[in-house]
C-alpha atoms as a PDB file:
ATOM      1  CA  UNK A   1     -12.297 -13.616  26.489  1.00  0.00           C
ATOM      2  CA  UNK A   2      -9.584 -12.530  24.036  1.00  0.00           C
ATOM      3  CA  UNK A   3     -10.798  -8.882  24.041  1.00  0.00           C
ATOM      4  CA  UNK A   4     -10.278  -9.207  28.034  1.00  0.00           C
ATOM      5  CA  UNK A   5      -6.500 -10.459  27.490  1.00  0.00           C
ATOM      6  CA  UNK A   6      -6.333  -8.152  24.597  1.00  0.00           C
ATOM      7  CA  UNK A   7      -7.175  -5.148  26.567  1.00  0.00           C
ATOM      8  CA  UNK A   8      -5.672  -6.289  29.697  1.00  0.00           C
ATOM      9  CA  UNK A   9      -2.275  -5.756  27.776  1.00  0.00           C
ATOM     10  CA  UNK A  10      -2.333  -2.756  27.087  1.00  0.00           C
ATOM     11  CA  UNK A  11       0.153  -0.615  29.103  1.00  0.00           C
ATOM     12  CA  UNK A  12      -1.287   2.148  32.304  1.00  0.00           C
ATOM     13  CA  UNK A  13      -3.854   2.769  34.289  1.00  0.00           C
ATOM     14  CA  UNK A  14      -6.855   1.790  33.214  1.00  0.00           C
ATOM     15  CA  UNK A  15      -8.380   5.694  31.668  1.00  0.00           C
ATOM     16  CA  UNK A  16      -4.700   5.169  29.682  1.00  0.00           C
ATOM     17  CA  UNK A  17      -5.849   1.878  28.700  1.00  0.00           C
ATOM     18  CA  UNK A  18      -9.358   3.221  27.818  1.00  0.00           C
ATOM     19  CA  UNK A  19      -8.102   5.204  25.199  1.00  0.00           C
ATOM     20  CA  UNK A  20      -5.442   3.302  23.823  1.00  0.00           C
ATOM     21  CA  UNK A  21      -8.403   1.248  22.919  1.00  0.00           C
ATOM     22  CA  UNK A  22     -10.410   3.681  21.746  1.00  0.00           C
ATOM     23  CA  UNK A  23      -7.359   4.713  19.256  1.00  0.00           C
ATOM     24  CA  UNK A  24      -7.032   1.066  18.088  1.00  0.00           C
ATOM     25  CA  UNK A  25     -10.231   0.735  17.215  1.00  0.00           C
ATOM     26  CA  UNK A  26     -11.137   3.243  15.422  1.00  0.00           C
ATOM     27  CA  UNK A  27      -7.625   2.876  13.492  1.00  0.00           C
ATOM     28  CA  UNK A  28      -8.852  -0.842  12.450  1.00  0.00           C
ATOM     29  CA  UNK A  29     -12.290   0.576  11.559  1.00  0.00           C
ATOM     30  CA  UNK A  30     -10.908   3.024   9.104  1.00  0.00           C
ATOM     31  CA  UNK A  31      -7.937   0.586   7.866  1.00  0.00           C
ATOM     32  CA  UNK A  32     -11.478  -1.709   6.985  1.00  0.00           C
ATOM     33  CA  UNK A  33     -13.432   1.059   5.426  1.00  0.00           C
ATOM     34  CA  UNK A  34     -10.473   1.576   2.911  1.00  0.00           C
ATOM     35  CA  UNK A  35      -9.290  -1.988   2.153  1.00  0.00           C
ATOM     36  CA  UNK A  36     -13.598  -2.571   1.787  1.00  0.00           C
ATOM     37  CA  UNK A  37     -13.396   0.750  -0.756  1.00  0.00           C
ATOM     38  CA  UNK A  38     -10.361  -0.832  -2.193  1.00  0.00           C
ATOM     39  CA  UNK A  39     -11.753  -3.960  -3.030  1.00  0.00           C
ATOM     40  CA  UNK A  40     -15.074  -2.879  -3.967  1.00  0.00           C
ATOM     41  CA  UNK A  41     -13.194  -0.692  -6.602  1.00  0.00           C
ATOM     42  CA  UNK A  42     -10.833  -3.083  -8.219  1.00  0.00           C
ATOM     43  CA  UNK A  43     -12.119  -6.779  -7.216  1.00  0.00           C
ATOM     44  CA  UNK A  44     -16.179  -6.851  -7.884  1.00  0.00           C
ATOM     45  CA  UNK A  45     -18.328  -6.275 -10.340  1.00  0.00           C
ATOM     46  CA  UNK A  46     -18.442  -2.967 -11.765  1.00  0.00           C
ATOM     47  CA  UNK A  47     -22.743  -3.129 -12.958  1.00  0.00           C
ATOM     48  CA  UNK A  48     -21.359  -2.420 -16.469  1.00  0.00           C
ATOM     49  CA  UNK A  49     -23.448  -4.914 -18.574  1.00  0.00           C
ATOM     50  CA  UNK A  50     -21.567  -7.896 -20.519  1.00  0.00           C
ATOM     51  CA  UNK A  51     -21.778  -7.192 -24.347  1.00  0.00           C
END
């Protein structure tokens, strides 16, 4: 329901709407792929062993 209201907010006819969308969410994706990169780098576990 909130990806209906979400999308139903989006300004134009609905092919403008389509691929505002589109743009949106492959933005977020790649905004997710790098803070997941990010953190993976600098927050967990590198696999060195403990000595």
């Amino acid at each position: 329901m909130m990806a209906r209201r979400m999308f139903r907010a989006l300004p134009g006819p609905l092919p403008v709407r389509i691929i505002l969308a589109t743009i949106i969410f492959v933005v977020a994706f790649i905004a997710l792929m790098f803070a997941y990169d990010w953190m993976g780098a600098n927050l967990l576990d590198s696999g060195g062993t403990i000595s």
